[in-house]
N, C-alpha and C. Protein backbone atom coordinates (compact mmCIF):
# COMPACT_ATOMS: atom_id res chain seq x y z
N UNK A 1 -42.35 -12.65 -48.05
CA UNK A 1 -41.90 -11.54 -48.84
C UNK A 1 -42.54 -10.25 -48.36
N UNK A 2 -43.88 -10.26 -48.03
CA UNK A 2 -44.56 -9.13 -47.91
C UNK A 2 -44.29 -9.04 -46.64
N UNK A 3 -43.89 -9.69 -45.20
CA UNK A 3 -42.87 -9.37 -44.13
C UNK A 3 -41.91 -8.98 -44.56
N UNK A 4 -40.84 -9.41 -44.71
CA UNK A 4 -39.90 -8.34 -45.39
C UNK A 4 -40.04 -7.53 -45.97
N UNK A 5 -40.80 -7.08 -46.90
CA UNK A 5 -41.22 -6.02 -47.35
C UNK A 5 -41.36 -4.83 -45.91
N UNK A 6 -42.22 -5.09 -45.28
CA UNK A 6 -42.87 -4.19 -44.33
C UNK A 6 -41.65 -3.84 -43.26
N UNK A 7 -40.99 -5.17 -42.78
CA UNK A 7 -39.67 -4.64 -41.91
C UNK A 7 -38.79 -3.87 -42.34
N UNK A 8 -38.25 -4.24 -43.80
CA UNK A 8 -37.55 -2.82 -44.29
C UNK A 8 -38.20 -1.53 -44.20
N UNK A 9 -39.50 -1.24 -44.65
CA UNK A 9 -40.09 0.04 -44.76
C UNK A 9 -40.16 0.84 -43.02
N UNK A 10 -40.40 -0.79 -42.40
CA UNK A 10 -40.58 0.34 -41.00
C UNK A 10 -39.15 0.62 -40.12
N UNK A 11 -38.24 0.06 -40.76
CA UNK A 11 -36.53 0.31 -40.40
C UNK A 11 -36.02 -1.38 -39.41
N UNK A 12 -37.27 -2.01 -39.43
CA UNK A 12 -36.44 -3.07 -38.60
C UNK A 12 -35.69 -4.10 -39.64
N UNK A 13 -35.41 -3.67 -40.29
CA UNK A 13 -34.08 -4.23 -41.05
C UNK A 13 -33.40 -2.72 -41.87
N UNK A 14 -32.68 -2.39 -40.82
CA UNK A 14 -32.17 -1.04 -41.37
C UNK A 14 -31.23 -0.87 -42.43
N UNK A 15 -31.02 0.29 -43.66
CA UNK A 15 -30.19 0.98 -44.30
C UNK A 15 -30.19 -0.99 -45.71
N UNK A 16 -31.92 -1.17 -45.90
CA UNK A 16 -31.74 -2.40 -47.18
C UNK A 16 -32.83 -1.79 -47.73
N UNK A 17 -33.21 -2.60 -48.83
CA UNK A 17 -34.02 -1.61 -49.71
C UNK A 17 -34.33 -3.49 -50.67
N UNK A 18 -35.71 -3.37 -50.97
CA UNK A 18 -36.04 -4.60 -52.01
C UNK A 18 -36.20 -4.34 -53.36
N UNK A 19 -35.25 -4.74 -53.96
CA UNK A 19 -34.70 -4.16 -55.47
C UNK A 19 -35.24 -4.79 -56.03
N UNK A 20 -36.16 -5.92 -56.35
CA UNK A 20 -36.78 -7.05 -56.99
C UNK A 20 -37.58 -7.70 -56.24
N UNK A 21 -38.34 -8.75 -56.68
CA UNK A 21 -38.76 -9.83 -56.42
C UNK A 21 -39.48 -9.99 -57.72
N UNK A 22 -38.87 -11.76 -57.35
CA UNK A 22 -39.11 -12.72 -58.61
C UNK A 22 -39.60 -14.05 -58.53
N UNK A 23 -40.81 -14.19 -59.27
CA UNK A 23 -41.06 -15.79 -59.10
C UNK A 23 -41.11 -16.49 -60.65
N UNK A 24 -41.11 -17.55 -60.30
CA UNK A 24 -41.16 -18.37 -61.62
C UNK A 24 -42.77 -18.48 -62.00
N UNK A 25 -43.74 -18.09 -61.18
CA UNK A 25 -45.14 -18.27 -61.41
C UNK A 25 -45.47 -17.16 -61.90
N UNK A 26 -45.54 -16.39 -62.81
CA UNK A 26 -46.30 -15.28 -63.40
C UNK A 26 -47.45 -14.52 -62.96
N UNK A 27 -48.39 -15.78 -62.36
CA UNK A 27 -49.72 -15.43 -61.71
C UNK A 27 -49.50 -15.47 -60.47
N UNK A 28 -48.34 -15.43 -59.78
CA UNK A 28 -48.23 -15.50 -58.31
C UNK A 28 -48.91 -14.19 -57.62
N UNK A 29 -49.74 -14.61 -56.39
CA UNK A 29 -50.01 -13.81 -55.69
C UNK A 29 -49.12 -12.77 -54.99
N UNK A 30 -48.24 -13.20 -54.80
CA UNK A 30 -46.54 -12.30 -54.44
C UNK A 30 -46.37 -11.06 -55.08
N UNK A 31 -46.29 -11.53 -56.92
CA UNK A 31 -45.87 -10.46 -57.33
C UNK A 31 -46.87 -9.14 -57.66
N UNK A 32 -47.88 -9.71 -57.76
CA UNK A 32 -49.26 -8.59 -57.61
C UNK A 32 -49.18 -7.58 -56.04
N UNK A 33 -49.16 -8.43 -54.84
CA UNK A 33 -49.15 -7.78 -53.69
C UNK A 33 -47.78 -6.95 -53.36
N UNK A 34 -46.40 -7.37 -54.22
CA UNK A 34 -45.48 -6.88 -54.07
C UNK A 34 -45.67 -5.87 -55.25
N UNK A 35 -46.30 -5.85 -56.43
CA UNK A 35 -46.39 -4.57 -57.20
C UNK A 35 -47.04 -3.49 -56.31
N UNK A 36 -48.09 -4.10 -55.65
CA UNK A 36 -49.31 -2.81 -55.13
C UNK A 36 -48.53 -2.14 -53.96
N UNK A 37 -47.31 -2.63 -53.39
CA UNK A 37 -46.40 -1.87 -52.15
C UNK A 37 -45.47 -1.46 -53.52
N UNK A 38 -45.63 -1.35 -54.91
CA UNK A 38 -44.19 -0.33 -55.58
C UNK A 38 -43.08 -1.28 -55.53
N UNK A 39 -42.97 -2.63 -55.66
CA UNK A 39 -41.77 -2.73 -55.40
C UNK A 39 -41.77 -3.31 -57.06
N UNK A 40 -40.31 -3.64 -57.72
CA UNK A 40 -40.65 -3.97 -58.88
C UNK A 40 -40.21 -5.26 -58.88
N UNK A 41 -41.10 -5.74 -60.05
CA UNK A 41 -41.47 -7.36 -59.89
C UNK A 41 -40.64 -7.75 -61.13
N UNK A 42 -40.37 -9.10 -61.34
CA UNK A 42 -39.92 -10.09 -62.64
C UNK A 42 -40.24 -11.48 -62.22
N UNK A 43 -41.44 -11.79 -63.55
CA UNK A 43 -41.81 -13.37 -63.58
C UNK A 43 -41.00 -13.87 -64.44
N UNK A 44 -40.40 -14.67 -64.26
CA UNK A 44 -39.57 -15.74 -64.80
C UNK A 44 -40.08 -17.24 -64.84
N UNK A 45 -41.24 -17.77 -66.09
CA UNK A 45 -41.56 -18.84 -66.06
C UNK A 45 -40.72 -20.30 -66.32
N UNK A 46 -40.56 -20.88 -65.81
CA UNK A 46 -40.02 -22.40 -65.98
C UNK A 46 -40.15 -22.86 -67.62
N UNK A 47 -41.41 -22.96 -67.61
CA UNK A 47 -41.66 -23.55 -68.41
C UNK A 47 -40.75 -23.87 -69.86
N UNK A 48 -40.46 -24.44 -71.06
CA UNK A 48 -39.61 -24.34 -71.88
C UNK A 48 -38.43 -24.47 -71.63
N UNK A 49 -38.08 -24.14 -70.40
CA UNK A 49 -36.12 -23.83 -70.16
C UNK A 49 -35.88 -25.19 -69.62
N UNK A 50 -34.19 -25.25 -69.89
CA UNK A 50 -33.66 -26.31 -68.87
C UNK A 50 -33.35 -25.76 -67.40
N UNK A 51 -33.70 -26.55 -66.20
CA UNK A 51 -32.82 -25.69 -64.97
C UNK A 51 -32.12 -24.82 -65.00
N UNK A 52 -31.34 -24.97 -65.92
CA UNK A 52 -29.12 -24.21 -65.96
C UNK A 52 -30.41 -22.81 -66.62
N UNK A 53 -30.89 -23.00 -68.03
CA UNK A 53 -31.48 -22.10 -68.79
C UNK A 53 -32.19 -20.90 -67.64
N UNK A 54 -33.29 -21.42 -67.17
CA UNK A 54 -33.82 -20.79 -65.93
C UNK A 54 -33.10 -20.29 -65.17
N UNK A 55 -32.11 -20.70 -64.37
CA UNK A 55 -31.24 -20.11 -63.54
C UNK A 55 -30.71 -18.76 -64.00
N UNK A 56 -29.79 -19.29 -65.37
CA UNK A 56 -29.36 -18.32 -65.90
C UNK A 56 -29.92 -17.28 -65.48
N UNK A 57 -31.34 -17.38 -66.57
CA UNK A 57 -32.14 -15.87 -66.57
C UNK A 57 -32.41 -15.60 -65.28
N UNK A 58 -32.66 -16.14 -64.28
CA UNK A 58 -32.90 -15.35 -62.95
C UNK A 58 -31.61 -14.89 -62.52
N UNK A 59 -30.60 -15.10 -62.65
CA UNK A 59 -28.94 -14.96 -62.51
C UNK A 59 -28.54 -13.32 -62.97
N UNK A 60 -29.15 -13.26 -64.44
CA UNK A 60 -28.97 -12.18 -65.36
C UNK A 60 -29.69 -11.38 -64.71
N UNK A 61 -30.96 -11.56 -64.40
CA UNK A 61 -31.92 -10.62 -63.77
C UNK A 61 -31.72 -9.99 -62.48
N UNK A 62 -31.23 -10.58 -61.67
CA UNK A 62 -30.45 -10.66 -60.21
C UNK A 62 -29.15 -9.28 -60.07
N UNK A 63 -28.32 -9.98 -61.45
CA UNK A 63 -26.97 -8.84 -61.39
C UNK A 63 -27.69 -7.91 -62.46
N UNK A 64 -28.56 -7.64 -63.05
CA UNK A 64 -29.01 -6.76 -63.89
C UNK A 64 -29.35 -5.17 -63.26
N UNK A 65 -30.33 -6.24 -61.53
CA UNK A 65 -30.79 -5.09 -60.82
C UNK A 65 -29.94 -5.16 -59.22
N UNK A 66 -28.85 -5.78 -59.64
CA UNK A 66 -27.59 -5.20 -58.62
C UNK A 66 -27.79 -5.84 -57.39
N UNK A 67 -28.48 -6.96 -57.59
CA UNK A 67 -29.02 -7.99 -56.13
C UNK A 67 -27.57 -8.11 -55.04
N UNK A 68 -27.47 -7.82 -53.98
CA UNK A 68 -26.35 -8.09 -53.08
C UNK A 68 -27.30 -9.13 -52.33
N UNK A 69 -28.16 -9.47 -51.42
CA UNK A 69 -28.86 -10.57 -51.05
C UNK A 69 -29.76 -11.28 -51.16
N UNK A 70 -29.82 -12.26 -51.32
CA UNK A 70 -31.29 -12.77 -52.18
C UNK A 70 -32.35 -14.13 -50.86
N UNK A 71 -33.32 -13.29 -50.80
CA UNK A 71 -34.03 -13.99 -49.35
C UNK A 71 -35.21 -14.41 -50.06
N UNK A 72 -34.90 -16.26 -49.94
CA UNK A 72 -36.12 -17.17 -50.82
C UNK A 72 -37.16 -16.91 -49.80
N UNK A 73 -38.43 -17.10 -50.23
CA UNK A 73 -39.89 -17.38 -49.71
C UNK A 73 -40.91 -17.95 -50.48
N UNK A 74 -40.54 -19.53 -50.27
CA UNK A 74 -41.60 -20.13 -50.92
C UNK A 74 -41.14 -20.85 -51.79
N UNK A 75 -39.38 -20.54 -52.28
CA UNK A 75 -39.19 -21.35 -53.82
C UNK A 75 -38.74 -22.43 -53.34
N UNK A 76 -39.13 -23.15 -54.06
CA UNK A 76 -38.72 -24.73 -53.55
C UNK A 76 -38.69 -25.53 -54.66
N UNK A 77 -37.34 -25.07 -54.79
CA UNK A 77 -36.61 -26.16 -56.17
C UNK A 77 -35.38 -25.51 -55.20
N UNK A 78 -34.32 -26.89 -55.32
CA UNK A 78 -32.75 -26.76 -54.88
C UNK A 78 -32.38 -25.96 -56.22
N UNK A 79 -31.14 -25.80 -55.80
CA UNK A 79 -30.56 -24.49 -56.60
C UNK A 79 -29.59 -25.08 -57.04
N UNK A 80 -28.91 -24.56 -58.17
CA UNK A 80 -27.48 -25.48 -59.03
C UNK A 80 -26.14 -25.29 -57.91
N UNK A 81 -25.37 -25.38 -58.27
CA UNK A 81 -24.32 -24.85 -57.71
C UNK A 81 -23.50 -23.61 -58.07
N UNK A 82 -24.01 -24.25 -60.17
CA UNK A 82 -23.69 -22.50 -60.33
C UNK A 82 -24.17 -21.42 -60.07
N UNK A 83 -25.59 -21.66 -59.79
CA UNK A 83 -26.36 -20.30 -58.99
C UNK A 83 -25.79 -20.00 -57.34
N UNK A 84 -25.53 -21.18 -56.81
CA UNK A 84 -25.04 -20.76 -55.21
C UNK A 84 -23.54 -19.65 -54.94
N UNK A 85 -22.74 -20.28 -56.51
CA UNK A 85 -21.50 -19.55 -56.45
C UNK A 85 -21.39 -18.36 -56.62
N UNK A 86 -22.59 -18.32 -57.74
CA UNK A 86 -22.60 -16.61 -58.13
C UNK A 86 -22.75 -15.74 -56.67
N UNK A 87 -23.69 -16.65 -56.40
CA UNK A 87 -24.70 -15.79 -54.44
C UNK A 87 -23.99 -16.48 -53.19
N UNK A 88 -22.38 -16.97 -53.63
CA UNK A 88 -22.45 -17.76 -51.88
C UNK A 88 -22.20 -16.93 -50.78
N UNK A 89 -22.97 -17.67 -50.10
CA UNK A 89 -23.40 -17.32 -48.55
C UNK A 89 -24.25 -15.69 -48.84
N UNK A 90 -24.74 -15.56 -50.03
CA UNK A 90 -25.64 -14.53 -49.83
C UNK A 90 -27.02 -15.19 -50.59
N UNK A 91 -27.68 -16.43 -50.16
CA UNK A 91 -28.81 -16.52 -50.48
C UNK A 91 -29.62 -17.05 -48.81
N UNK A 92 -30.64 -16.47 -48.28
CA UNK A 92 -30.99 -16.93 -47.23
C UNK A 92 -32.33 -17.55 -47.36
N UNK A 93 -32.46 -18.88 -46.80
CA UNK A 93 -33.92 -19.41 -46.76
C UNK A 93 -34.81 -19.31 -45.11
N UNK A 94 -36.00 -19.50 -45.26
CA UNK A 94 -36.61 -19.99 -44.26
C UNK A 94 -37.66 -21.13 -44.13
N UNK A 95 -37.27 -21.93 -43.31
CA UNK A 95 -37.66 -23.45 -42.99
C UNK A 95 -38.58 -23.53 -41.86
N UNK A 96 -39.73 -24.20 -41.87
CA UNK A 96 -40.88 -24.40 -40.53
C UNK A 96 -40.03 -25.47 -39.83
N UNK A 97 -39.16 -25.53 -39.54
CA UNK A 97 -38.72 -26.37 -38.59
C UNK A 97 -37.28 -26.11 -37.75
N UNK A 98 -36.84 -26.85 -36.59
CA UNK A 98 -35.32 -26.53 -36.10
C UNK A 98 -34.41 -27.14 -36.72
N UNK A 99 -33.98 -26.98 -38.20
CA UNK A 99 -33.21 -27.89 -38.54
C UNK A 99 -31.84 -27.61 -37.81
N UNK A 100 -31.32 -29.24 -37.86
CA UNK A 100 -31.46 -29.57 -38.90
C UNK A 100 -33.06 -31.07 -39.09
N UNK A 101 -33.60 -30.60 -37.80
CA UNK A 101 -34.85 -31.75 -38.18
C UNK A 101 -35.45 -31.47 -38.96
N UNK A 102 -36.30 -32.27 -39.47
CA UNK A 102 -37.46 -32.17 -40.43
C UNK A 102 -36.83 -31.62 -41.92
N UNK A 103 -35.98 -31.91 -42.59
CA UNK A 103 -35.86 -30.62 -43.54
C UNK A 103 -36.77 -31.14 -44.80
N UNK A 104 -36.88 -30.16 -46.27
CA UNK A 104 -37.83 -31.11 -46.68
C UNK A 104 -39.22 -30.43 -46.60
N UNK A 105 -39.99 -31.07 -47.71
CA UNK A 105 -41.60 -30.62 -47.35
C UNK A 105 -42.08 -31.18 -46.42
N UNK A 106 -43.33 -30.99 -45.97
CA UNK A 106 -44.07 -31.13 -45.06
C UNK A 106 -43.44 -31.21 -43.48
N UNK A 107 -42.73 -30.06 -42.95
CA UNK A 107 -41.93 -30.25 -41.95
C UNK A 107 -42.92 -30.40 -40.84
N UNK A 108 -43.83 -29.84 -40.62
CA UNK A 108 -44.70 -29.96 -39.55
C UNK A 108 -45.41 -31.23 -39.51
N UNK A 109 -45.92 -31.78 -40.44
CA UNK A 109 -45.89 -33.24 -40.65
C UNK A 109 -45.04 -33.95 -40.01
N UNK A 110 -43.60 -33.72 -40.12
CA UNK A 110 -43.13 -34.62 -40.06
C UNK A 110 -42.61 -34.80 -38.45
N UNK A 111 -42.75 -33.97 -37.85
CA UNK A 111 -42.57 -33.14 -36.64
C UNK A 111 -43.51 -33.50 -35.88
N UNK A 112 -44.91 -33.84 -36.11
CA UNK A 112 -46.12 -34.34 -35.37
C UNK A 112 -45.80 -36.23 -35.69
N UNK A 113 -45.48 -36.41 -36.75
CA UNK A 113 -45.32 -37.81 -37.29
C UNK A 113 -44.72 -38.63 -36.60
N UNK A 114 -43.58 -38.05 -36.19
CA UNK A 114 -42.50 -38.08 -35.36
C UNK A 114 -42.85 -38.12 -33.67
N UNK A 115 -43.23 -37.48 -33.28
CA UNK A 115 -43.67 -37.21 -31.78
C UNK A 115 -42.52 -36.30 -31.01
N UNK A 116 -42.41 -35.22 -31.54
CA UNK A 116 -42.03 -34.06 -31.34
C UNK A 116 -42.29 -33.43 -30.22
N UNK A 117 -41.54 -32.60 -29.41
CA UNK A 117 -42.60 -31.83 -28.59
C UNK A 117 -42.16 -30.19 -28.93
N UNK A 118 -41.08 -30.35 -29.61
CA UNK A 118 -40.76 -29.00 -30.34
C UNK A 118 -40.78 -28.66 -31.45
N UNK A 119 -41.21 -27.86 -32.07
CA UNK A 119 -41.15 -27.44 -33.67
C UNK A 119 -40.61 -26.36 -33.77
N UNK A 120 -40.62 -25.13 -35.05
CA UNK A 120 -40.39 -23.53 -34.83
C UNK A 120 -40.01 -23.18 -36.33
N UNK A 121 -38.80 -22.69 -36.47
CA UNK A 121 -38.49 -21.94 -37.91
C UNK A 121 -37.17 -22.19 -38.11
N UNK A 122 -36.55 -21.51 -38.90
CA UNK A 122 -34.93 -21.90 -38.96
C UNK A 122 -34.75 -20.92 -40.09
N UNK A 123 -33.76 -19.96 -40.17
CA UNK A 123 -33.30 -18.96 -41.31
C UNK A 123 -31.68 -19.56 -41.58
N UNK A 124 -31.45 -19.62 -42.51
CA UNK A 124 -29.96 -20.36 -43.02
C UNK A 124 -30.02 -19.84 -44.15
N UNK A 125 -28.07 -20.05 -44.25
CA UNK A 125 -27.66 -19.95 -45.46
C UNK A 125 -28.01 -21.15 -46.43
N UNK A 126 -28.13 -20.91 -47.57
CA UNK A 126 -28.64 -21.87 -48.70
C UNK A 126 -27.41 -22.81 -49.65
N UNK A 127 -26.72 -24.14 -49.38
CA UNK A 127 -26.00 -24.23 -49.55
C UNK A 127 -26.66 -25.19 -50.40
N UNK A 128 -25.65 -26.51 -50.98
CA UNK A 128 -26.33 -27.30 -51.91
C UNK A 128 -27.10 -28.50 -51.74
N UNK A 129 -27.00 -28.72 -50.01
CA UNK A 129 -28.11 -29.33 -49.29
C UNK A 129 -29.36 -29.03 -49.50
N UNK A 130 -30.10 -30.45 -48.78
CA UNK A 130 -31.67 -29.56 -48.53
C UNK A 130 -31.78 -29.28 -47.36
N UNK A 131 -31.63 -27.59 -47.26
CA UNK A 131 -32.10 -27.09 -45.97
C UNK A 131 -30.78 -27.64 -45.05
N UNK A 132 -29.74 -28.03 -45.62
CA UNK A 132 -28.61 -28.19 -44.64
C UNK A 132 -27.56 -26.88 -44.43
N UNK A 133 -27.51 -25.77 -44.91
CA UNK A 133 -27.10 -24.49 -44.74
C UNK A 133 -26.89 -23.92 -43.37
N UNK A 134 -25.80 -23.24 -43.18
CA UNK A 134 -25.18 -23.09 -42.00
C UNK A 134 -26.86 -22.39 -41.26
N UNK A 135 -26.74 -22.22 -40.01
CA UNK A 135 -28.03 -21.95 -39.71
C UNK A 135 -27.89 -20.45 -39.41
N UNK A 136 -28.72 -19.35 -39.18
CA UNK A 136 -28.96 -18.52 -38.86
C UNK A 136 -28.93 -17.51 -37.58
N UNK A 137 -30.67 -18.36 -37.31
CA UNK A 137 -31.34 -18.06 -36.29
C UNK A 137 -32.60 -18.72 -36.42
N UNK A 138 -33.04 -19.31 -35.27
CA UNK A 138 -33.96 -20.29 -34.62
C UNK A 138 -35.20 -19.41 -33.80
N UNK A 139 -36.66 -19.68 -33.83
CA UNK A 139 -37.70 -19.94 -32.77
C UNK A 139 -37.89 -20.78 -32.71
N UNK A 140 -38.23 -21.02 -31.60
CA UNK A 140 -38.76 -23.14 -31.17
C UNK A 140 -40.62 -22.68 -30.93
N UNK A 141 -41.56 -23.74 -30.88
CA UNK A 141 -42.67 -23.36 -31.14
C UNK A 141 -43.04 -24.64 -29.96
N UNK A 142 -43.52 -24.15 -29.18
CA UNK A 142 -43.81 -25.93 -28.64
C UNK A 142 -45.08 -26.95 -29.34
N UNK A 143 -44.77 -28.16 -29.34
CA UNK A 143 -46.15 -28.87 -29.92
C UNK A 143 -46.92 -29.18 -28.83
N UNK A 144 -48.32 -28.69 -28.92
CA UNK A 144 -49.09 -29.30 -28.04
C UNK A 144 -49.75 -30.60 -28.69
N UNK A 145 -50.06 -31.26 -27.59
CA UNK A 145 -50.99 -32.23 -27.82
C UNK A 145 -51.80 -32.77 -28.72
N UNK A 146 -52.93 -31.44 -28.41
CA UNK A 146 -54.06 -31.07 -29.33
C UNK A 146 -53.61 -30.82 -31.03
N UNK A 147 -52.07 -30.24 -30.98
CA UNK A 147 -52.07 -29.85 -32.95
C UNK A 147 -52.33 -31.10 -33.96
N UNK A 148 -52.68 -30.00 -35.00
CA UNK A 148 -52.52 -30.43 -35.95
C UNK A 148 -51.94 -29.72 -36.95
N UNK A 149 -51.69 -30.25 -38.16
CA UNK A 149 -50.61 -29.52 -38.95
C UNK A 149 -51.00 -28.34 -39.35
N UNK A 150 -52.63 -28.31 -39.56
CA UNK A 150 -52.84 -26.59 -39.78
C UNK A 150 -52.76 -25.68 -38.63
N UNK A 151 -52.98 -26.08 -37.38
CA UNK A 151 -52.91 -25.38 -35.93
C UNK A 151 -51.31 -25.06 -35.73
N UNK A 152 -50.12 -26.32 -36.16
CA UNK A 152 -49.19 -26.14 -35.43
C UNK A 152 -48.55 -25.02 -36.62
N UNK A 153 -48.64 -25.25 -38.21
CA UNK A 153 -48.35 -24.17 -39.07
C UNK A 153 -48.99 -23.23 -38.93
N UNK A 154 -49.56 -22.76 -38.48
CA UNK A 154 -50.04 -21.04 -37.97
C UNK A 154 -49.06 -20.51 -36.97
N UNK A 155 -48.59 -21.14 -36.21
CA UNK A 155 -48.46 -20.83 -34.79
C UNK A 155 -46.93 -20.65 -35.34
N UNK A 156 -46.28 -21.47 -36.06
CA UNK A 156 -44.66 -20.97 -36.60
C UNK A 156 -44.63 -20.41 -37.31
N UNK A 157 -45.75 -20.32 -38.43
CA UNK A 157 -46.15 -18.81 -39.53
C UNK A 157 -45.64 -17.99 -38.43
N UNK A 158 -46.44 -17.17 -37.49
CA UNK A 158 -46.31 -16.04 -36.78
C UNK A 158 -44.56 -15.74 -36.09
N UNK A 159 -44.29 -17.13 -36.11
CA UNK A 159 -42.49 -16.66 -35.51
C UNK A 159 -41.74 -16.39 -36.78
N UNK A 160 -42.19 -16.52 -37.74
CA UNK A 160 -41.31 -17.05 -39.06
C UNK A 160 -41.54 -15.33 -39.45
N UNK A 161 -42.30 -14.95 -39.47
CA UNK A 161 -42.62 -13.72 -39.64
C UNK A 161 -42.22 -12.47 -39.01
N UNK A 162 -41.21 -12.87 -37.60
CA UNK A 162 -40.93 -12.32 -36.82
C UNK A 162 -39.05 -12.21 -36.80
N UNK A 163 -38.87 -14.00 -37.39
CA UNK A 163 -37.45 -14.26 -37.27
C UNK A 163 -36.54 -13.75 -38.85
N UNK A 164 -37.64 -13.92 -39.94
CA UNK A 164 -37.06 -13.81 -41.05
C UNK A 164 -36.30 -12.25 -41.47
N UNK A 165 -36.72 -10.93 -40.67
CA UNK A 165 -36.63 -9.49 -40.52
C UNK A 165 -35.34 -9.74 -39.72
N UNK A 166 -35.20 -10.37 -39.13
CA UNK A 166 -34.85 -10.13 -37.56
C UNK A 166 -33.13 -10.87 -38.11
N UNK A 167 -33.08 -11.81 -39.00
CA UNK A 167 -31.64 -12.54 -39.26
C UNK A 167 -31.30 -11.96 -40.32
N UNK A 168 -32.61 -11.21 -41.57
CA UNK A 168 -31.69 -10.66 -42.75
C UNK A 168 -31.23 -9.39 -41.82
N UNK A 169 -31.73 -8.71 -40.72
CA UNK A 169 -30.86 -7.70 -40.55
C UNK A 169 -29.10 -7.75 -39.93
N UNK A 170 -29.78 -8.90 -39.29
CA UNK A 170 -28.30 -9.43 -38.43
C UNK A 170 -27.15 -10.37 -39.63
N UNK A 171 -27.85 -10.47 -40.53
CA UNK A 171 -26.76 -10.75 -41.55
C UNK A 171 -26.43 -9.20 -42.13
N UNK A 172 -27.15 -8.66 -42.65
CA UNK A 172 -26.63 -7.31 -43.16
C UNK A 172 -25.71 -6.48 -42.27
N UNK A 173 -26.13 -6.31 -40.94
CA UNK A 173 -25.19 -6.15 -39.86
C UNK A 173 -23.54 -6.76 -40.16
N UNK A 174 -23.70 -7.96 -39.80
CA UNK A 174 -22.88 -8.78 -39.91
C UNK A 174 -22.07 -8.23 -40.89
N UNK A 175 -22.26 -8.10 -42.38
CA UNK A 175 -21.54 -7.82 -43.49
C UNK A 175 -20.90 -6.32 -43.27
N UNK A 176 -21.77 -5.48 -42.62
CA UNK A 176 -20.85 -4.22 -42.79
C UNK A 176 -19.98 -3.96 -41.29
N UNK A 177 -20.38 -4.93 -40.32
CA UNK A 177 -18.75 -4.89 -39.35
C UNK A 177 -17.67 -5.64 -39.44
């Protein structure tokens, strides 16, 4: 989030603007670091609601403040279908892996588990798969030898950080030619 944040401000995702950000954690570190850059925040806790209930309110909150794209980081709960319809093909995720391998937690895990010699990132559309969404745009990361899952997740942190700017612009692109 706070990459995106910074690529919009410095124009490498040109003529977008971050109208929100929202987590379901209240105490999230996100929305504190995303208040202190000005941007405006909404916690939306889980807790008490049913899924549909939750959705809703992030749904309401979404068209309240006029959301045209919505770029997850970090949420990891699948999404209804009625939330995908409201947003289709405008919700984008990003994945530590080339899916469609690894999708799923622990992708780098599963990627070393496996005997991999490639890993990287993956930006996609968010469909009602996990992580099966048309794809984006890809970095490949090579695995060395030596990784391990905290060595080889650093090393696709840094592309992920690079690719996630880099496809919401080429989708926004995309939409206005």
């Amino acid at each position: 989030m706070l990459t995106l944040a910074e690529a919009v401000r410095d124009g490498r995702v040109p003529n977008a603007q971050i109208a929100l950000v929202v987590s379901d954690k209240p105490a999230a570190a996100g929305l504190e670091r995303a208040r202190e850059q000005g941007l405006k925040t909404i916690a939306i806790p889980r807790q008490g609601q049913t899924r549909q209930e939750h959705e809703r309110e992030i749904l309401a909150a979404l068209r309240e403040h006029e959301i045209d794209l919505v770029c997850l980081a970090g949420y990891m709960r699948v999404l209804s279908g009625e939330f995908l319809n409201a947003f289709s093909r405008r919700i984008l995720n990003i994945h530590p892996s080339l899916l469609p391998l690894f999708p799923g937690l622990d992708a780098q895990k599963q990627a070393l588990d496996n005997g991999a010699s490639l890993s990287g990132c993956t930006v996609h559309y968010v469909d009602e798969t996990l992580d099966g969404g048309p794809i984006i745009a890809q970095r490949v990361v090579a695995i060395r030898d030596d990784d391990t899952v905290a060595s080889l997740s650093a090393r696709i942190l840094v592309e992920e950080h690079l690719l996630y700017p880099e496809a919401v612009a080429k989708v926004l692109s995309d939409r206005k030619g």
